[in-house]
C-alpha atoms as a PDB file:
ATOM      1  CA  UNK A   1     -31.314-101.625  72.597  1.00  0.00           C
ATOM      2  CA  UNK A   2     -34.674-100.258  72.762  1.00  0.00           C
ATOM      3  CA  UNK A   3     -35.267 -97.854  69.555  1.00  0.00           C
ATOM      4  CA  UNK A   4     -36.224 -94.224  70.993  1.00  0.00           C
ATOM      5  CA  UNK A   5     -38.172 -91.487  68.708  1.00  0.00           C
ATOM      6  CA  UNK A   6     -36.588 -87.885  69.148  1.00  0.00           C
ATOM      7  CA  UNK A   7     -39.243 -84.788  69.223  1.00  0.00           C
ATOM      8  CA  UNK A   8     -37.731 -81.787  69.378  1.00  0.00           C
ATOM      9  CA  UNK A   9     -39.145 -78.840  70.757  1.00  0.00           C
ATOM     10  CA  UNK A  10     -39.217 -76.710  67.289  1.00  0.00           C
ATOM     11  CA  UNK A  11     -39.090 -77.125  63.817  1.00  0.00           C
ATOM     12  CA  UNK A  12     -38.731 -74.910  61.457  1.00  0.00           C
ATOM     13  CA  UNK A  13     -39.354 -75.605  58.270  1.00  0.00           C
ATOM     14  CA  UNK A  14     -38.297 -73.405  55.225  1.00  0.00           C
ATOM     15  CA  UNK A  15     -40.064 -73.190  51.947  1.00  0.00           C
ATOM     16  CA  UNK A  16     -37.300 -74.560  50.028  1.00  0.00           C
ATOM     17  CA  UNK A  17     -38.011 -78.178  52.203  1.00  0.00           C
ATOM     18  CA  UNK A  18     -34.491 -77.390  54.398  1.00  0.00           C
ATOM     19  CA  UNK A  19     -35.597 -77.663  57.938  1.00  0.00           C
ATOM     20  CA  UNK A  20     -34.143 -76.698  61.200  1.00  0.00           C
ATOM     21  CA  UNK A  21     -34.787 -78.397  64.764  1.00  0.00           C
ATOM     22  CA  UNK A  22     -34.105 -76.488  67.663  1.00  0.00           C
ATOM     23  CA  UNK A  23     -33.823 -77.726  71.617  1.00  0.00           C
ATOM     24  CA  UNK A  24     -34.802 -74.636  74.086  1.00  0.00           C
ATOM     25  CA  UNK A  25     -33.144 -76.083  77.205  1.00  0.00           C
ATOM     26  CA  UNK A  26     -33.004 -74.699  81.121  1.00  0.00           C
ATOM     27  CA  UNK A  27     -31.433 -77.046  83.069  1.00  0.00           C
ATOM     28  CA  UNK A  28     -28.875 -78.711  80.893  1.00  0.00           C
ATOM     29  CA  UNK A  29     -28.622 -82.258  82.169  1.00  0.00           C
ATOM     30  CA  UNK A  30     -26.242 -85.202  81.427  1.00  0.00           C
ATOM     31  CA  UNK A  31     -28.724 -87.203  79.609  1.00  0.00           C
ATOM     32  CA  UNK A  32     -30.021 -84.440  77.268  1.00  0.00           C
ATOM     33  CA  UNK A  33     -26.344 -83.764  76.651  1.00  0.00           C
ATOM     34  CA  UNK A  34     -25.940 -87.753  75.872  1.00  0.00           C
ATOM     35  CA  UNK A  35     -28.939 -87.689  73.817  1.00  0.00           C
ATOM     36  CA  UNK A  36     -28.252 -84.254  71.894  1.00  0.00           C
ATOM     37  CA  UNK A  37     -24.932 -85.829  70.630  1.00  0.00           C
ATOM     38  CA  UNK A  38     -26.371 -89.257  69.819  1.00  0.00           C
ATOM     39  CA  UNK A  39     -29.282 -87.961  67.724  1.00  0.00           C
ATOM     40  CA  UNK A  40     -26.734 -85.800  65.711  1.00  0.00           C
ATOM     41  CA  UNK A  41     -24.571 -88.547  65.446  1.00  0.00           C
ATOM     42  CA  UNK A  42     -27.304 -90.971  63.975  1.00  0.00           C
ATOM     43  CA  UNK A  43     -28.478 -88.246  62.172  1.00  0.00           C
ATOM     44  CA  UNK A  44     -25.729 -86.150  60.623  1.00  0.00           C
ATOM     45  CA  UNK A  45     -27.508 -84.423  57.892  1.00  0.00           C
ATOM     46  CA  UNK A  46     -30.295 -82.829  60.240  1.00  0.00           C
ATOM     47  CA  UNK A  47     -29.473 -79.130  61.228  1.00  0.00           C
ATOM     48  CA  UNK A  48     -29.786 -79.449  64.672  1.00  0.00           C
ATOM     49  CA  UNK A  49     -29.345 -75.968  67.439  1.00  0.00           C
ATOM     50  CA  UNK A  50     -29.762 -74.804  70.401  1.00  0.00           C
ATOM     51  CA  UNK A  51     -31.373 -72.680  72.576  1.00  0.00           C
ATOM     52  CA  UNK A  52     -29.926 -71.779  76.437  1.00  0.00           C
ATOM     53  CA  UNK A  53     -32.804 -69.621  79.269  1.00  0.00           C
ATOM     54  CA  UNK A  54     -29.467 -68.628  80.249  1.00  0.00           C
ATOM     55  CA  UNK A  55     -25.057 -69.818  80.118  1.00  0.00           C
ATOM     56  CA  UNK A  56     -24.197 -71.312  83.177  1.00  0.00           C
ATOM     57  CA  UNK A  57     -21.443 -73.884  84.084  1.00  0.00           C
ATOM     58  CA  UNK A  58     -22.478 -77.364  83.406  1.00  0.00           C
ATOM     59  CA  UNK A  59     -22.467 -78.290  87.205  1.00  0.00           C
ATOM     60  CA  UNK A  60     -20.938 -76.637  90.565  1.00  0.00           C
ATOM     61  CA  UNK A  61     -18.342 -79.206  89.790  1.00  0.00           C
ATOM     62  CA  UNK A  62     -17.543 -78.211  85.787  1.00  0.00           C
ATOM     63  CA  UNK A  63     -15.623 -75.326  84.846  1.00  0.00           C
ATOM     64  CA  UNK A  64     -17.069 -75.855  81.343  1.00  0.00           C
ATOM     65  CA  UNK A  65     -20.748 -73.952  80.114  1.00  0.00           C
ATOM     66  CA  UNK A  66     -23.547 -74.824  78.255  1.00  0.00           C
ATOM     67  CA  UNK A  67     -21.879 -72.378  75.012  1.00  0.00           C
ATOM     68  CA  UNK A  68     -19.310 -73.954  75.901  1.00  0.00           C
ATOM     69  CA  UNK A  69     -20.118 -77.242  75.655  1.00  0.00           C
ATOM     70  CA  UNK A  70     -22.322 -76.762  72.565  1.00  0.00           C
ATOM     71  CA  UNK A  71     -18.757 -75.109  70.470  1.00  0.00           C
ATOM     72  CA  UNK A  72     -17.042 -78.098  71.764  1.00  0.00           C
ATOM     73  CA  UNK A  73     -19.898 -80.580  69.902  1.00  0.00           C
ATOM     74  CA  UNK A  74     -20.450 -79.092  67.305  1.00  0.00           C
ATOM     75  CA  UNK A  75     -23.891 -77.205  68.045  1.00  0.00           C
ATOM     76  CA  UNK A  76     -25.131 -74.018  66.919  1.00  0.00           C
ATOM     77  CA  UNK A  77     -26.414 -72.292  69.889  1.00  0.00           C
ATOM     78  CA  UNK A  78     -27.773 -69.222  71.429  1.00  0.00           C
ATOM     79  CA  UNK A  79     -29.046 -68.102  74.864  1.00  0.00           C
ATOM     80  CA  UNK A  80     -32.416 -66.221  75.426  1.00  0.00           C
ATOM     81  CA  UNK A  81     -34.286 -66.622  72.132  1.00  0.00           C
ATOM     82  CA  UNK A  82     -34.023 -68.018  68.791  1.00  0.00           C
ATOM     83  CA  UNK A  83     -32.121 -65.228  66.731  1.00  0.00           C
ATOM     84  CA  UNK A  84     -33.519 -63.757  64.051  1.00  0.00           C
ATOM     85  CA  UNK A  85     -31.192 -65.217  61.340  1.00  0.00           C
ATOM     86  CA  UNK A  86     -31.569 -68.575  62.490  1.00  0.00           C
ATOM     87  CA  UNK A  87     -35.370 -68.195  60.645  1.00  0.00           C
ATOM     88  CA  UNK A  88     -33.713 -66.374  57.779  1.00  0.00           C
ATOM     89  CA  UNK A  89     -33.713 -68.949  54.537  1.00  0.00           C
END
């Protein structure tokens, strides 16, 4: 097992030291899915969302969507832009 290091593409930290990490995602592939659920697993205290360009089904072949999927994990989520009371402490 080769350890990995996990950026994520915001972080928003709060006065109070609570901080917030947030994926903005287009295409949502199988590995980011993979890799979304085994950073959260390793890392269960982290507050960890997500941000959809737009809700589409996870393949031609999947009747499931991205919100979908996210509900399903465990995954706050949104689609467009980070909402406003996700910066709200």
């Amino acid at each position: 097992s080769v350890p990995q290091e996990y950026v994520p593409d915001f972080v928003v930290e709060f006065p109070s030291g609570r901080k917030v990490y947030i994926e903005g995602k287009g295409y949502f592939r199988p590995e980011d899915r993979r890799k979304l659920v085994a950073v959260r697993n390793g890392n269960p205290e982290i507050d960890l969302r997500i941000v959809f360009q737009r809700d589409q089904k996870l393949s031609k072949h999947h009747k499931m969507t991205y919100s979908q999927w996210a509900t399903r994990e465990g995954f706050p989520w949104a689609v467009g832009s980070i909402p406003k009371e996700w910066l709200d402490e």
